[in-house]
PDB file of N, CA and C in Angstrom:
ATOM      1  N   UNK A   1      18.321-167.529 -48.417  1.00  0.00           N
ATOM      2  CA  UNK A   1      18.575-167.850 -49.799  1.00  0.00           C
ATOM      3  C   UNK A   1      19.910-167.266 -50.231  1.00  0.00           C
ATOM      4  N   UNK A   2      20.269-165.815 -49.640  1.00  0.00           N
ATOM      5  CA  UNK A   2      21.247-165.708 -50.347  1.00  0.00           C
ATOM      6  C   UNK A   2      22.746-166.218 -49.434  1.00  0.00           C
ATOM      7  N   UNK A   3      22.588-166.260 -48.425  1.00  0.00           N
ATOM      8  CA  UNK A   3      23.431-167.050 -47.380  1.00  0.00           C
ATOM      9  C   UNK A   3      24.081-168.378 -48.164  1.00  0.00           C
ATOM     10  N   UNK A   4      22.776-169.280 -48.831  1.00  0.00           N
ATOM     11  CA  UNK A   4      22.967-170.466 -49.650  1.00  0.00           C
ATOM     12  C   UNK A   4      23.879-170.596 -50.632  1.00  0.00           C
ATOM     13  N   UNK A   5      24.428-168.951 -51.664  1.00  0.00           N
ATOM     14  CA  UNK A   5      25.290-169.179 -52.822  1.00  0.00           C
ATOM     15  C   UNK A   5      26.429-169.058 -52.339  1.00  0.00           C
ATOM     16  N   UNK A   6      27.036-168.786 -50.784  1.00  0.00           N
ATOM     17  CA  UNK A   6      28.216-168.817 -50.607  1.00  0.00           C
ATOM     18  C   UNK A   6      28.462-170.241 -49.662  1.00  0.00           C
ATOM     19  N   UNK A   7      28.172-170.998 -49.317  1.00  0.00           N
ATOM     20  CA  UNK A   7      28.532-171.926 -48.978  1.00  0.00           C
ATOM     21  C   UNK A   7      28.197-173.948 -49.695  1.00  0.00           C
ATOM     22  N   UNK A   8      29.271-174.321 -49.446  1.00  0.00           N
ATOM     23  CA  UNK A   8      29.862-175.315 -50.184  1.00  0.00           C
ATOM     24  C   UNK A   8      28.601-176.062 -49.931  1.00  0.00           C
ATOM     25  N   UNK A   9      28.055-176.800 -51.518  1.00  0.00           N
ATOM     26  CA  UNK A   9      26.982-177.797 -51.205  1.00  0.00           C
ATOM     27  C   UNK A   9      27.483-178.970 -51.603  1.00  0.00           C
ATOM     28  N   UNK A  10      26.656-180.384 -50.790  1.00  0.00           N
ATOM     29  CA  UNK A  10      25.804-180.111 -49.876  1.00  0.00           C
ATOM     30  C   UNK A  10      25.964-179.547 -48.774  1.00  0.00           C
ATOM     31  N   UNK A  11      25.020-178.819 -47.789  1.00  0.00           N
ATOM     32  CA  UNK A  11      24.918-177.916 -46.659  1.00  0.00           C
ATOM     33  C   UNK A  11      24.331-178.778 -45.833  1.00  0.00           C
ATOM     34  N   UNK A  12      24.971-179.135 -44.369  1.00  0.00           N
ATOM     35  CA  UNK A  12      23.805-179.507 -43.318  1.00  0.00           C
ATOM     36  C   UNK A  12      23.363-178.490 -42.889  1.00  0.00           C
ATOM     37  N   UNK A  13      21.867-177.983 -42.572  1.00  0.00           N
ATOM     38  CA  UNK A  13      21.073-176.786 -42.039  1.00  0.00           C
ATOM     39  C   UNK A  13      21.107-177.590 -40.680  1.00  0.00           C
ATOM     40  N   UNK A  14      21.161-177.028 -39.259  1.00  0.00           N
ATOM     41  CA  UNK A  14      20.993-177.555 -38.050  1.00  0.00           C
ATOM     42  C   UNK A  14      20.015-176.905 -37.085  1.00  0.00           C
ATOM     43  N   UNK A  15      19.900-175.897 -37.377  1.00  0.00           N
ATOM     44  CA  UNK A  15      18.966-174.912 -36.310  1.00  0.00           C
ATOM     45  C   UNK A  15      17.716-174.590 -36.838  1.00  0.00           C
ATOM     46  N   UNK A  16      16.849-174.585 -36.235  1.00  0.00           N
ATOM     47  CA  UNK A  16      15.110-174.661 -36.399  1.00  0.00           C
ATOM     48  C   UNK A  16      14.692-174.110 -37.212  1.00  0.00           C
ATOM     49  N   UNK A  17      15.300-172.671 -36.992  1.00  0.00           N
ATOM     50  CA  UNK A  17      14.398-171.697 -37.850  1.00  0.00           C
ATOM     51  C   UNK A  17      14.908-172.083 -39.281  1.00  0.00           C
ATOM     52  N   UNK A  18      16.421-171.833 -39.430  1.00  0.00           N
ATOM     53  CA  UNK A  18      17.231-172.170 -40.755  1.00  0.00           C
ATOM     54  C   UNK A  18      16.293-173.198 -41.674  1.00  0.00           C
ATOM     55  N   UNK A  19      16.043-174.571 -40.650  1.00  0.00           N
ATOM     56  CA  UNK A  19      15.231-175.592 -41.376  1.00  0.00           C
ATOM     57  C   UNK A  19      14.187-175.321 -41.738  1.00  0.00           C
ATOM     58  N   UNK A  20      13.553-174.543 -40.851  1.00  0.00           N
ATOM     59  CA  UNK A  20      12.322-173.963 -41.485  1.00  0.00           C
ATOM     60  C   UNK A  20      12.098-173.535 -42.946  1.00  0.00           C
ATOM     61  N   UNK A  21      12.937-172.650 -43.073  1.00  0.00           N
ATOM     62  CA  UNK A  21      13.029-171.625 -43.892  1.00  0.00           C
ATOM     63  C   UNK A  21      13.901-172.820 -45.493  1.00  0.00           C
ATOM     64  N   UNK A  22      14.292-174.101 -45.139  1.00  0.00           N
ATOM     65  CA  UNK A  22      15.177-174.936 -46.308  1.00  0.00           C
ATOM     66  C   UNK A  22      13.612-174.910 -46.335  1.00  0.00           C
ATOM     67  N   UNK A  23      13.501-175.478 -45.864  1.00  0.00           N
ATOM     68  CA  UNK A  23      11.608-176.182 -45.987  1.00  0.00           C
ATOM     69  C   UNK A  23      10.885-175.389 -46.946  1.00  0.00           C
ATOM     70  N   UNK A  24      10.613-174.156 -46.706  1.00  0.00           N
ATOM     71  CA  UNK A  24      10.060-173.373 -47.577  1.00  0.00           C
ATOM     72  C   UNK A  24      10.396-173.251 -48.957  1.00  0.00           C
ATOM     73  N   UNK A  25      11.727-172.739 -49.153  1.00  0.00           N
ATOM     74  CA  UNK A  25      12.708-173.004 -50.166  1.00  0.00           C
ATOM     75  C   UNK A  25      12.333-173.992 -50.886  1.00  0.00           C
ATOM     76  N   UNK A  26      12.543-175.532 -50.224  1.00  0.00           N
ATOM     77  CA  UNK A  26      12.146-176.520 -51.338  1.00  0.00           C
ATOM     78  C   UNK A  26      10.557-177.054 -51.567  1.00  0.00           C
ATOM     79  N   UNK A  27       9.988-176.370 -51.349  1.00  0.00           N
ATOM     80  CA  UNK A  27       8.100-176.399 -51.593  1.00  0.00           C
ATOM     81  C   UNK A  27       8.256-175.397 -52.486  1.00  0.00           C
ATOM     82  N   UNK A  28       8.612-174.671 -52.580  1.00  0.00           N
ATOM     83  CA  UNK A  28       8.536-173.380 -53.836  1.00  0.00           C
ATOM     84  C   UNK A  28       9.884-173.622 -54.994  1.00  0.00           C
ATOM     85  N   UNK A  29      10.202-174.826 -54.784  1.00  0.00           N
ATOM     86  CA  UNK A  29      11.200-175.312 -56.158  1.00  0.00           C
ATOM     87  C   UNK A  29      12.359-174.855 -55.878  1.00  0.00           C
ATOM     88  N   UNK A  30      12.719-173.617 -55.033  1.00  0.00           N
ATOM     89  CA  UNK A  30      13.995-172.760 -55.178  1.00  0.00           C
ATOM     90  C   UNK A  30      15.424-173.569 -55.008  1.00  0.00           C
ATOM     91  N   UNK A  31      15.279-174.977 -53.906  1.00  0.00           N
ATOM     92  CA  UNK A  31      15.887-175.526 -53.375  1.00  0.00           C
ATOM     93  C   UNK A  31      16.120-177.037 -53.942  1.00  0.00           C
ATOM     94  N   UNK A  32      16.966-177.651 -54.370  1.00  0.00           N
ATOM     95  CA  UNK A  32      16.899-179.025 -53.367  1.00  0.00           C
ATOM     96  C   UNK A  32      17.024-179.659 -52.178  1.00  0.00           C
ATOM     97  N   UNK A  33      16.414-179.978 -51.395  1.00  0.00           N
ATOM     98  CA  UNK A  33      16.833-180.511 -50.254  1.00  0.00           C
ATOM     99  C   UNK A  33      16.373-181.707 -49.642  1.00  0.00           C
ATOM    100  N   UNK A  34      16.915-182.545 -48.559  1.00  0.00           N
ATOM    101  CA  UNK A  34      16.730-183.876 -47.913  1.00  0.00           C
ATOM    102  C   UNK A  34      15.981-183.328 -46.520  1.00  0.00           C
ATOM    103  N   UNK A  35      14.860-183.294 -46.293  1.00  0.00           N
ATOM    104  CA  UNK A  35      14.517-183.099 -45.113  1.00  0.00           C
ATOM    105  C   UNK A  35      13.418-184.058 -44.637  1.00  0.00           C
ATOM    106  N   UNK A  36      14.168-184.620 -43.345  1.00  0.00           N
ATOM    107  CA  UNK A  36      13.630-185.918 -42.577  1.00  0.00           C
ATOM    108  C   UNK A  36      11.903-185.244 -42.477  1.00  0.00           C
ATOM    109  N   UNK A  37      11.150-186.428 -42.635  1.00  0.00           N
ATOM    110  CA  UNK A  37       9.728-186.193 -42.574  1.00  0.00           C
ATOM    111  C   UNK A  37       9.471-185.878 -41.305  1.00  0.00           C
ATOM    112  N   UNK A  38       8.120-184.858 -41.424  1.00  0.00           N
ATOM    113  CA  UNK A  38       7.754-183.914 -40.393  1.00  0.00           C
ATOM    114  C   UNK A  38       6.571-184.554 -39.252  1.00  0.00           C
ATOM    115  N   UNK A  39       6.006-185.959 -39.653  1.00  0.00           N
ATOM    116  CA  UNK A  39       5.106-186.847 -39.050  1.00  0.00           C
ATOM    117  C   UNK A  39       5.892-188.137 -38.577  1.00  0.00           C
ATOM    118  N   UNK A  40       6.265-188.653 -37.645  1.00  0.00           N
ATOM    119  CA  UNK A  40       6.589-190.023 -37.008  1.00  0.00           C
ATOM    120  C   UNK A  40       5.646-190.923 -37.278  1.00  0.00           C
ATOM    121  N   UNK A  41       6.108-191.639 -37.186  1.00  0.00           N
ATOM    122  CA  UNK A  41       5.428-193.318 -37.572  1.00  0.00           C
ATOM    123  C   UNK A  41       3.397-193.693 -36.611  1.00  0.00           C
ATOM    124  N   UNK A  42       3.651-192.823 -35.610  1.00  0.00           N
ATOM    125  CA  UNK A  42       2.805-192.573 -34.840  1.00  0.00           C
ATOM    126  C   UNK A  42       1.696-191.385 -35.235  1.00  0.00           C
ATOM    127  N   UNK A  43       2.125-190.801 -35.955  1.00  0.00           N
ATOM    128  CA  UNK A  43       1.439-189.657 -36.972  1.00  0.00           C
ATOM    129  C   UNK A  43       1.453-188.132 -35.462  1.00  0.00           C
ATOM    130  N   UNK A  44       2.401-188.366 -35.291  1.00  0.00           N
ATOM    131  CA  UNK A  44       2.526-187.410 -34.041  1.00  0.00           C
ATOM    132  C   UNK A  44       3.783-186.159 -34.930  1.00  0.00           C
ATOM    133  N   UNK A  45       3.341-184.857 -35.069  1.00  0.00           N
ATOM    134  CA  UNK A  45       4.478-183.690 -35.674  1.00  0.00           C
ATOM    135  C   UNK A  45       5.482-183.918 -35.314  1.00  0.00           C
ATOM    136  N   UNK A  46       6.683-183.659 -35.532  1.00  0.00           N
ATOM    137  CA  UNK A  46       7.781-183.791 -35.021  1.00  0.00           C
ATOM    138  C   UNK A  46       8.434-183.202 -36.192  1.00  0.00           C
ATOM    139  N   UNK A  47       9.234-181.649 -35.224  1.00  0.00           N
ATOM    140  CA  UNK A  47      10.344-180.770 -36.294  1.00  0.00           C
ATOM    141  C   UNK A  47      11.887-181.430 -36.611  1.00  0.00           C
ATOM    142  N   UNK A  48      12.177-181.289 -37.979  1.00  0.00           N
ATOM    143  CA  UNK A  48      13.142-182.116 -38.746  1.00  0.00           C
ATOM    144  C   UNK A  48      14.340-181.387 -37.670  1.00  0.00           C
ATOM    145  N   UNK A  49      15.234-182.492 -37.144  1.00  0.00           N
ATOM    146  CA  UNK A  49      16.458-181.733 -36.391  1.00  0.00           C
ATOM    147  C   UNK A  49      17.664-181.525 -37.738  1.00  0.00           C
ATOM    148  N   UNK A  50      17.858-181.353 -38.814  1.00  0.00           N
ATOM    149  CA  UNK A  50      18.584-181.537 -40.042  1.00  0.00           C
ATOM    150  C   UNK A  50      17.964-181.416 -41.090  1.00  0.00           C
ATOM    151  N   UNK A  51      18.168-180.643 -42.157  1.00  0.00           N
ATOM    152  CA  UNK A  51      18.064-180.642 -43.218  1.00  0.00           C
ATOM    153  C   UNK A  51      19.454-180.212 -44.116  1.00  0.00           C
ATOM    154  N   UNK A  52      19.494-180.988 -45.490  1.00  0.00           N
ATOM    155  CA  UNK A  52      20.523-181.090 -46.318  1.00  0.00           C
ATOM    156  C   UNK A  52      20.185-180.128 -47.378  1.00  0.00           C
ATOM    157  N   UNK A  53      21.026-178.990 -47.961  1.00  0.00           N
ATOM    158  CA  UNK A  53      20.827-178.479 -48.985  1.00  0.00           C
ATOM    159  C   UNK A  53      21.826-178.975 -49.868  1.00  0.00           C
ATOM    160  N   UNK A  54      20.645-179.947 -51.126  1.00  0.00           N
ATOM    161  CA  UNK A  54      22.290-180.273 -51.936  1.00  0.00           C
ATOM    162  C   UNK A  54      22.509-179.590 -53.126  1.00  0.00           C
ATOM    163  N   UNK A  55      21.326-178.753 -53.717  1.00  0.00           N
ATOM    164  CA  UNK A  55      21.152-177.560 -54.835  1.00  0.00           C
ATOM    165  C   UNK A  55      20.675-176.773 -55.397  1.00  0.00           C
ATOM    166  N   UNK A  56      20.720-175.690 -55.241  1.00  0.00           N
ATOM    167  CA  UNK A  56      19.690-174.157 -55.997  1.00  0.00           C
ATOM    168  C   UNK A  56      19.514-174.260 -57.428  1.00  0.00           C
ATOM    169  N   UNK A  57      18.072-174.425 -57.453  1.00  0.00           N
ATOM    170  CA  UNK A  57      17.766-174.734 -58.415  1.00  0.00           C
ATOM    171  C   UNK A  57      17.914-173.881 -59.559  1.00  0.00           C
ATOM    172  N   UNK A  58      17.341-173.570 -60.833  1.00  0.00           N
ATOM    173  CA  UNK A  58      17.635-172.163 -61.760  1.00  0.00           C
ATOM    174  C   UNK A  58      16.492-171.253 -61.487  1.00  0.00           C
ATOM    175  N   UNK A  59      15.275-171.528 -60.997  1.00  0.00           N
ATOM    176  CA  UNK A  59      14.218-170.662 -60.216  1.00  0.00           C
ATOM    177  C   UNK A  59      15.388-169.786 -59.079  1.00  0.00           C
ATOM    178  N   UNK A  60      15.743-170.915 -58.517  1.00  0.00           N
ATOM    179  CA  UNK A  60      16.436-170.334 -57.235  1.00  0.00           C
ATOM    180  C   UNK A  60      17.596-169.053 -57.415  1.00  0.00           C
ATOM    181  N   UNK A  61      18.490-169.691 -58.576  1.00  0.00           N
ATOM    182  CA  UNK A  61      19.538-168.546 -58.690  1.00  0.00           C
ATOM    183  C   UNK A  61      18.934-167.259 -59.547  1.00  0.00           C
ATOM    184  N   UNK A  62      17.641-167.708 -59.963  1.00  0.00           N
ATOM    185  CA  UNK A  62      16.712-166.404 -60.827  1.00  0.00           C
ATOM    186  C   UNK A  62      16.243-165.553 -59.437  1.00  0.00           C
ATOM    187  N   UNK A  63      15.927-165.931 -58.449  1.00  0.00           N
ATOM    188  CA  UNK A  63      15.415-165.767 -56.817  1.00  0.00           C
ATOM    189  C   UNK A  63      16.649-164.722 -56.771  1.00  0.00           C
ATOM    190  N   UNK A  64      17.848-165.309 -56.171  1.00  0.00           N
ATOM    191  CA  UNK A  64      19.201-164.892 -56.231  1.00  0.00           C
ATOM    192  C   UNK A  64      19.087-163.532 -56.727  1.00  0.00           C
ATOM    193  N   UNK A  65      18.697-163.715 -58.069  1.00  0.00           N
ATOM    194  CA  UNK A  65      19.608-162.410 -58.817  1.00  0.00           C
ATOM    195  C   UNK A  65      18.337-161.346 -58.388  1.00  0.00           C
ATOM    196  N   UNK A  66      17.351-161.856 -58.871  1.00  0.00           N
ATOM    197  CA  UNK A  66      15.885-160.529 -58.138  1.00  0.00           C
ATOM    198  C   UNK A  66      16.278-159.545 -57.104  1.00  0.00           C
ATOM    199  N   UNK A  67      16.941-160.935 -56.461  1.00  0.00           N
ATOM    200  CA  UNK A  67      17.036-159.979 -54.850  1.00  0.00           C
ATOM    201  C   UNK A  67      18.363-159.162 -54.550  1.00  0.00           C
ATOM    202  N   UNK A  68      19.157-159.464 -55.627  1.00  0.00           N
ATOM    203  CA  UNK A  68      20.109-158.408 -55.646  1.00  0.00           C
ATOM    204  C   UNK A  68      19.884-157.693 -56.015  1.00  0.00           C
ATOM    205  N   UNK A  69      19.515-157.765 -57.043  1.00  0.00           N
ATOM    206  CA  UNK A  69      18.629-156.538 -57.786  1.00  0.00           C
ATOM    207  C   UNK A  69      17.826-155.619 -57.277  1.00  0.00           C
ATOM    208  N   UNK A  70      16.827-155.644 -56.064  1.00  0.00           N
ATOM    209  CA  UNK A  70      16.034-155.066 -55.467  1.00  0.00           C
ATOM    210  C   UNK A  70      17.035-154.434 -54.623  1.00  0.00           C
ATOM    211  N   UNK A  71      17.825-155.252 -53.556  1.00  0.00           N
ATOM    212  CA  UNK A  71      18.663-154.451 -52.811  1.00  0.00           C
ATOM    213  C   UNK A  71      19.150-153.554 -53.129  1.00  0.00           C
ATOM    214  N   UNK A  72      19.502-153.462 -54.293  1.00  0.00           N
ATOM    215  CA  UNK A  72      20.362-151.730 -54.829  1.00  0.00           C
ATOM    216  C   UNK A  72      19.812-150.903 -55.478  1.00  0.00           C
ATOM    217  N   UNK A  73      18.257-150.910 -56.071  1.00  0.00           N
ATOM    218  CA  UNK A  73      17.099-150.237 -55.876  1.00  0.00           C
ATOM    219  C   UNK A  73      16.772-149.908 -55.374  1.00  0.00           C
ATOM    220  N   UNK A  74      16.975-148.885 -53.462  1.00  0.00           N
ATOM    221  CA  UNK A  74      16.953-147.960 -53.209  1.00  0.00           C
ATOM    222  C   UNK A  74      17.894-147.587 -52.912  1.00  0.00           C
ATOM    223  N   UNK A  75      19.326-147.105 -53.061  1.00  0.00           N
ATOM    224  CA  UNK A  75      20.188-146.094 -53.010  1.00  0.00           C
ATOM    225  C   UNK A  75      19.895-145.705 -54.762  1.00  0.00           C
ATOM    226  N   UNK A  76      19.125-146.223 -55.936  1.00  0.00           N
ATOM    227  CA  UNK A  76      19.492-145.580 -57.005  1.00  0.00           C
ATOM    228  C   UNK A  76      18.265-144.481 -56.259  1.00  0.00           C
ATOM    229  N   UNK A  77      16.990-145.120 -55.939  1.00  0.00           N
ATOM    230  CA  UNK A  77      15.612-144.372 -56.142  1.00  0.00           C
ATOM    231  C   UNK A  77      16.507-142.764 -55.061  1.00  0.00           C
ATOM    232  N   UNK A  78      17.414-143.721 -53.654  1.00  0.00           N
ATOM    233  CA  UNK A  78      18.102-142.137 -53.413  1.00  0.00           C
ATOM    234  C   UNK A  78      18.414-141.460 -54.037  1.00  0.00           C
ATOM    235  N   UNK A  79      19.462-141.488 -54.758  1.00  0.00           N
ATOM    236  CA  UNK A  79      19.793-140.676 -56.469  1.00  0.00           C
ATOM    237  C   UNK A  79      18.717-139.999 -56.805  1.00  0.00           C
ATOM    238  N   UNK A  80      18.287-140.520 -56.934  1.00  0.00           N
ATOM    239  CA  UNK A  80      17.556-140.366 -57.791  1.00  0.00           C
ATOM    240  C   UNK A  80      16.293-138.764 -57.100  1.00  0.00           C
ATOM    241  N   UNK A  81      16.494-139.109 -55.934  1.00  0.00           N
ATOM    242  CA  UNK A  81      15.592-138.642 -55.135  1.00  0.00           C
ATOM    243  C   UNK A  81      16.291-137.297 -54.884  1.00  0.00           C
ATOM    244  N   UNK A  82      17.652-137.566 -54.068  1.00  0.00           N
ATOM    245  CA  UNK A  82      18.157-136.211 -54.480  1.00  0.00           C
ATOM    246  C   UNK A  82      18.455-135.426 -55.335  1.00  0.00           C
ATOM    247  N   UNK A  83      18.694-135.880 -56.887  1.00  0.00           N
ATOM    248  CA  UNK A  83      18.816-134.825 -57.975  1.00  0.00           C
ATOM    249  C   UNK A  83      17.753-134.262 -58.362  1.00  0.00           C
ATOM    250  N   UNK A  84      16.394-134.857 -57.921  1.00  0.00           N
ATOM    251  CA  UNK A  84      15.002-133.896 -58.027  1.00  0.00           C
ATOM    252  C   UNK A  84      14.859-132.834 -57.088  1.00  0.00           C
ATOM    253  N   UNK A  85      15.483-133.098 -55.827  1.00  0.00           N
ATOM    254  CA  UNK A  85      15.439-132.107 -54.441  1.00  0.00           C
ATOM    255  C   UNK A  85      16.065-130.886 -55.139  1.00  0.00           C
ATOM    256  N   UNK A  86      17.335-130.976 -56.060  1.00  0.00           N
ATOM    257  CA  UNK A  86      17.711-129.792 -56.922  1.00  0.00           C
ATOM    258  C   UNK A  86      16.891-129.542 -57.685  1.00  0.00           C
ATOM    259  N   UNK A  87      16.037-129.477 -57.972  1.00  0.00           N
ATOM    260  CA  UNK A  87      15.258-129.273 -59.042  1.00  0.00           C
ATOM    261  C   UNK A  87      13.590-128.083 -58.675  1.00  0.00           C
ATOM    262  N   UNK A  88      13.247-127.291 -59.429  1.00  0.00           N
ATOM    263  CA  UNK A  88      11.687-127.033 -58.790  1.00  0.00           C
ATOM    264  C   UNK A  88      10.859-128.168 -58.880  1.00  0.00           C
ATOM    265  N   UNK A  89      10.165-128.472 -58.065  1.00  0.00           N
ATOM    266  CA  UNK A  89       9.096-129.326 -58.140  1.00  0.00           C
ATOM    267  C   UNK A  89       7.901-129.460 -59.237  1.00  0.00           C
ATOM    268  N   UNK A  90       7.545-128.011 -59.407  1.00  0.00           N
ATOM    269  CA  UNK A  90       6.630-127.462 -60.663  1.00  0.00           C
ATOM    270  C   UNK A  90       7.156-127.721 -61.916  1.00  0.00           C
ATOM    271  N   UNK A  91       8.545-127.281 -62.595  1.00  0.00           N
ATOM    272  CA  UNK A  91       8.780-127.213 -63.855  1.00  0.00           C
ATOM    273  C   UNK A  91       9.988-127.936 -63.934  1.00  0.00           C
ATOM    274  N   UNK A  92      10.801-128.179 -62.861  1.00  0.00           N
ATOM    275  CA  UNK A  92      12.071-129.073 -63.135  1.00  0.00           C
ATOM    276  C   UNK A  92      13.306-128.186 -63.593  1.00  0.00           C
ATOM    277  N   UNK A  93      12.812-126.721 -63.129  1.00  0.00           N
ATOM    278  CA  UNK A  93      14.445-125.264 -63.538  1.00  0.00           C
ATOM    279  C   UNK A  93      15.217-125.529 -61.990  1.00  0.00           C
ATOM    280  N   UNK A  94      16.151-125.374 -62.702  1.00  0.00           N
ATOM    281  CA  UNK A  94      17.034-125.604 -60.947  1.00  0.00           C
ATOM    282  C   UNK A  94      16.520-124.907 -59.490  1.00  0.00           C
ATOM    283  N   UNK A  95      16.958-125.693 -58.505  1.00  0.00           N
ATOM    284  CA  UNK A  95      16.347-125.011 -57.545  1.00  0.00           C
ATOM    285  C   UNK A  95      17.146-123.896 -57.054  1.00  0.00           C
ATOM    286  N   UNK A  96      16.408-122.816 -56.718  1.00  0.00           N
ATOM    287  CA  UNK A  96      17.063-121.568 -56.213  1.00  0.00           C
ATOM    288  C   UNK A  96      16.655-121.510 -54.730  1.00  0.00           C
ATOM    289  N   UNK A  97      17.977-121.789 -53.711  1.00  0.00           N
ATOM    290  CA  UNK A  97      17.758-121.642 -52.547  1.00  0.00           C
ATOM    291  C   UNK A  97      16.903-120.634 -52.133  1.00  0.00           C
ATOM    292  N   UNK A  98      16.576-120.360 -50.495  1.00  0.00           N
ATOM    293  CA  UNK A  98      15.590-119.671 -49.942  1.00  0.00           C
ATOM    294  C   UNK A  98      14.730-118.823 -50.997  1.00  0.00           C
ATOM    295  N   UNK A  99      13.680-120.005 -52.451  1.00  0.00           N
ATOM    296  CA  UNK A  99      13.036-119.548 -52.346  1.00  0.00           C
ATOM    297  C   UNK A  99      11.952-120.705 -53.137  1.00  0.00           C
ATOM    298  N   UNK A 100      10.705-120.034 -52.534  1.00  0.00           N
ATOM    299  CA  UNK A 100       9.583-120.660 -52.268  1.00  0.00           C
ATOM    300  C   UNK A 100       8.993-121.730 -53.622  1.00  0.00           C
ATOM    301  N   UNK A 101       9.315-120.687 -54.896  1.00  0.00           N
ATOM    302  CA  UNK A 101       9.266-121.695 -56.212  1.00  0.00           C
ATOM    303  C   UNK A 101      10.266-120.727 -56.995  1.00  0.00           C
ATOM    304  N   UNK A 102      10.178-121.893 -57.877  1.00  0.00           N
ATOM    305  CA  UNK A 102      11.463-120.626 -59.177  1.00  0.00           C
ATOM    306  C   UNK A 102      10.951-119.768 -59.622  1.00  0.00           C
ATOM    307  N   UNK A 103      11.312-119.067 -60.390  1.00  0.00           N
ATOM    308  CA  UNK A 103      11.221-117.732 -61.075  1.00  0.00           C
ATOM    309  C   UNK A 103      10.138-118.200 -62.593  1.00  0.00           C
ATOM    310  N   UNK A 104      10.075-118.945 -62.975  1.00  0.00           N
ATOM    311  CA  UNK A 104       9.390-119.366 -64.056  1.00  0.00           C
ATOM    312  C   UNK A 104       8.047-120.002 -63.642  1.00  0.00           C
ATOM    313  N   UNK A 105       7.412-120.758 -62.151  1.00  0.00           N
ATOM    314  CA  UNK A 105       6.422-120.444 -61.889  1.00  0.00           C
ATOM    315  C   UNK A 105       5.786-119.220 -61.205  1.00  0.00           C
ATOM    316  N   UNK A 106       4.091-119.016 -61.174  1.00  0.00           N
ATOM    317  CA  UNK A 106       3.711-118.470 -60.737  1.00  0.00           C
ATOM    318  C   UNK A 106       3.603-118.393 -58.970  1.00  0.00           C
ATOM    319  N   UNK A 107       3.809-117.325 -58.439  1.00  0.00           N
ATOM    320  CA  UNK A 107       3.533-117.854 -56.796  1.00  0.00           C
ATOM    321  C   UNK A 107       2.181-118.103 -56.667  1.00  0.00           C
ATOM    322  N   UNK A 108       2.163-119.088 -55.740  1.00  0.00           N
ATOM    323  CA  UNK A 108       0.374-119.610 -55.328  1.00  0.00           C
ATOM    324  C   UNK A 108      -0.252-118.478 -54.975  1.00  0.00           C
ATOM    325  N   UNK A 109      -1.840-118.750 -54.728  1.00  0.00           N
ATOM    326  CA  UNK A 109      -2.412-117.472 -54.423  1.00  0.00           C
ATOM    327  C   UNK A 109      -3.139-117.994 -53.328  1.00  0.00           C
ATOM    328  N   UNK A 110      -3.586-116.845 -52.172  1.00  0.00           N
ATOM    329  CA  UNK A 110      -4.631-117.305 -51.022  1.00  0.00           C
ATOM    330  C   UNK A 110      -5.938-117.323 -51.895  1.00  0.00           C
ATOM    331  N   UNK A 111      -6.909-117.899 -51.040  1.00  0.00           N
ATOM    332  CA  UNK A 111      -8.278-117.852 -51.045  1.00  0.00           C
ATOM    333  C   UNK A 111      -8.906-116.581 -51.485  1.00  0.00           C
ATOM    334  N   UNK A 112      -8.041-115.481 -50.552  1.00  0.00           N
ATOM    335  CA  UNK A 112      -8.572-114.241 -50.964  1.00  0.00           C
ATOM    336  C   UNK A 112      -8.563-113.696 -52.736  1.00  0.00           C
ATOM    337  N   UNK A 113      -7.782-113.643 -53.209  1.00  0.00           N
ATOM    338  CA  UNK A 113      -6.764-113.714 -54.469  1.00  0.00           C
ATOM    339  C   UNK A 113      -5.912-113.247 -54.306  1.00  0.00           C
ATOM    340  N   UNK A 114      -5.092-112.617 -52.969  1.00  0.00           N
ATOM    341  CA  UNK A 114      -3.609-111.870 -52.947  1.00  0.00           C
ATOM    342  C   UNK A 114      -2.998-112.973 -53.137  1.00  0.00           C
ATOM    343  N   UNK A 115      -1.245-112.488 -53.301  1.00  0.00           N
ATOM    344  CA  UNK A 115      -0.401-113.676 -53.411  1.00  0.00           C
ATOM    345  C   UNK A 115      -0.381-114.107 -51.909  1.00  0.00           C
ATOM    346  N   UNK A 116       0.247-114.971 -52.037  1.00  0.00           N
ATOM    347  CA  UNK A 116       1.007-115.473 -50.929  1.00  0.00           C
ATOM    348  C   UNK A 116       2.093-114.863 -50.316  1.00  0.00           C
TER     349      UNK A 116
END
């Protein structure tokens, strides 16, 4: 799909899987496309050697933008991920290297009741 907004339409698709995949595209609206019927006259299957993409529909370029969108939704969630790694886990006070929690929580306790 997104291969589709950079090249000039109409598109001949030539290779199997590619067609496959127009195929899908235009059963779910995303697509327009010309693709030779999948039954012969004999009612025997037969895979389309060609399919034509002649236009992405507004589902399709809504498709489009989703999926850009998702793609750069995880380097933010990274961000995002590392400015908590600075952080205590418990209360959110900065993190203070080699040590176990910050200074504003309590240290855990064993079973026994000593600290930890």
């Amino acid at each position: 799909m997104l291969r589709l907004q950079h090249v000039e339409l109409p598109a001949e698709i030539v290779r199997p899987e590619e067609i496959k995949h127009v195929s899908v595209l235009k059963a779910t609206g995303l697509v327009e496309a010309e693709i030779a019927p999948a039954i012969d006259p004999s009612g025997k299957f037969n895979m389309a050697r060609t399919a034509i993409v002649t236009a992405i529909t507004e589902d399709g370029i809504a498709e489009i933008m989703k999926l850009r969108t998702e793609r750069m939704r995880p380097a933010t969630t990274w961000r995002a991920a590392r400015r908590r790694r600075k952080q205590c886990i418990r209360c959110g006070a900065p993190h203070q290297p080699n040590a176990p929690v910050c200074s504003c929580c309590p240290a855990p306790e064993s079973e026994s009741g000593a600290p930890i």
